[in-house]
Protein backbone atom coordinates (compact mmCIF):
# COMPACT_ATOMS: atom_id res chain seq x y z
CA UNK A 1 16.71 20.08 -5.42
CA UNK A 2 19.77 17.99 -6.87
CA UNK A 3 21.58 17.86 -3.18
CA UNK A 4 18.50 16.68 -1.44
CA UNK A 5 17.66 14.50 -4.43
CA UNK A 6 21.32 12.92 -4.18
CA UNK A 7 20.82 12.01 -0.69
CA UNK A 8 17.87 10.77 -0.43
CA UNK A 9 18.57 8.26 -3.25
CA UNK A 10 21.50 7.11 -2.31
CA UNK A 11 21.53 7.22 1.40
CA UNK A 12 17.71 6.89 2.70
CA UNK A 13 18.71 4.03 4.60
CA UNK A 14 20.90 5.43 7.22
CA UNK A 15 19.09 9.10 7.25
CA UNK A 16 16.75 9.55 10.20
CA UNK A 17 16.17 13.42 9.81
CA UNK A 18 16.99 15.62 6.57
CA UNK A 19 16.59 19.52 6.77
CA UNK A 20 16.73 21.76 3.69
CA UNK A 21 17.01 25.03 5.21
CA UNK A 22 15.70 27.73 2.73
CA UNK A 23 15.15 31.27 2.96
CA UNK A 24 16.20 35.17 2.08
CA UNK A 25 18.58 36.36 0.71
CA UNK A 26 19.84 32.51 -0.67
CA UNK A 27 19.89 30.42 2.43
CA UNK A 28 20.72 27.27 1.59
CA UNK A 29 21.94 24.56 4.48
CA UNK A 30 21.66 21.28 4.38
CA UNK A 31 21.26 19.23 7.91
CA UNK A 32 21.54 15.20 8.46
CA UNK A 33 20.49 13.72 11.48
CA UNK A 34 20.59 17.63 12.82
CA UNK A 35 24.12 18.30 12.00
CA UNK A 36 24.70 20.80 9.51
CA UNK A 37 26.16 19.14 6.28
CA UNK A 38 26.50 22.42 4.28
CA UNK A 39 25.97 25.90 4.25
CA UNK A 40 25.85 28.39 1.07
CA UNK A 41 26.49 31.40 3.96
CA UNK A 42 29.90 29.73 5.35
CA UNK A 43 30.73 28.41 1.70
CA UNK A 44 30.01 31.87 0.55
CA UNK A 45 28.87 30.23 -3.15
CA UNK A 46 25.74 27.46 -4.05
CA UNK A 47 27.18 23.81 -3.68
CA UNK A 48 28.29 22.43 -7.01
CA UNK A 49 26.58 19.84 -8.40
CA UNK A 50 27.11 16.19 -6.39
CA UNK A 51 29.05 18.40 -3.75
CA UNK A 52 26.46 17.87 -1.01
CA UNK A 53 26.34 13.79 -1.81
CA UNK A 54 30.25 13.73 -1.23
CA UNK A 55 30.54 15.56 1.90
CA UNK A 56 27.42 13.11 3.11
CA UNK A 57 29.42 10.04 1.45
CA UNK A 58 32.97 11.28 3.39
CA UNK A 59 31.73 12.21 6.48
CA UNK A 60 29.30 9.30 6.92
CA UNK A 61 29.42 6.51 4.29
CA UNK A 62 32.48 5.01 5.38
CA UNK A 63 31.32 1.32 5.32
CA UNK A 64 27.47 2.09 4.50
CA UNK A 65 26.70 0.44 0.85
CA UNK A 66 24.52 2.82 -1.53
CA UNK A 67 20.86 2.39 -1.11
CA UNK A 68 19.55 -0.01 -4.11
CA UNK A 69 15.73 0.22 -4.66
């Protein structure tokens, strides 16, 4: 998974709980730290590609460097 991929490489430092929601019927949400990120059923489309990683890096990077391993 590309969005869950993103997230955790960039951002493990600062993410205490990460929830891929899956299911029928093409669930797809995305939760961090139990608030939902994004949602395919409110979008009403799959997230493009780096989508996920830039609502994470707007709504909660402000200030927090990129993880470096």
């Amino acid at each position: 998974m590309s969005a869950v991929d993103d997230l955790v490489s960039n951002y493990q430092h600062v993410i205490d709980d990460l929830t891929l929601v899956m299911g029928s019927k093409g669930v797809f949400d995305v939760e961090v730290d139990g608030e939902l990120l994004y949602s395919k059923g409110r979008a009403g489309r799959h997230a493009n590609p780096g989508e996920v990683l830039a609502l994470f890096t707007e709504r909660y990077g402000g200030g927090v460097a990129r993880y470096e391993s």
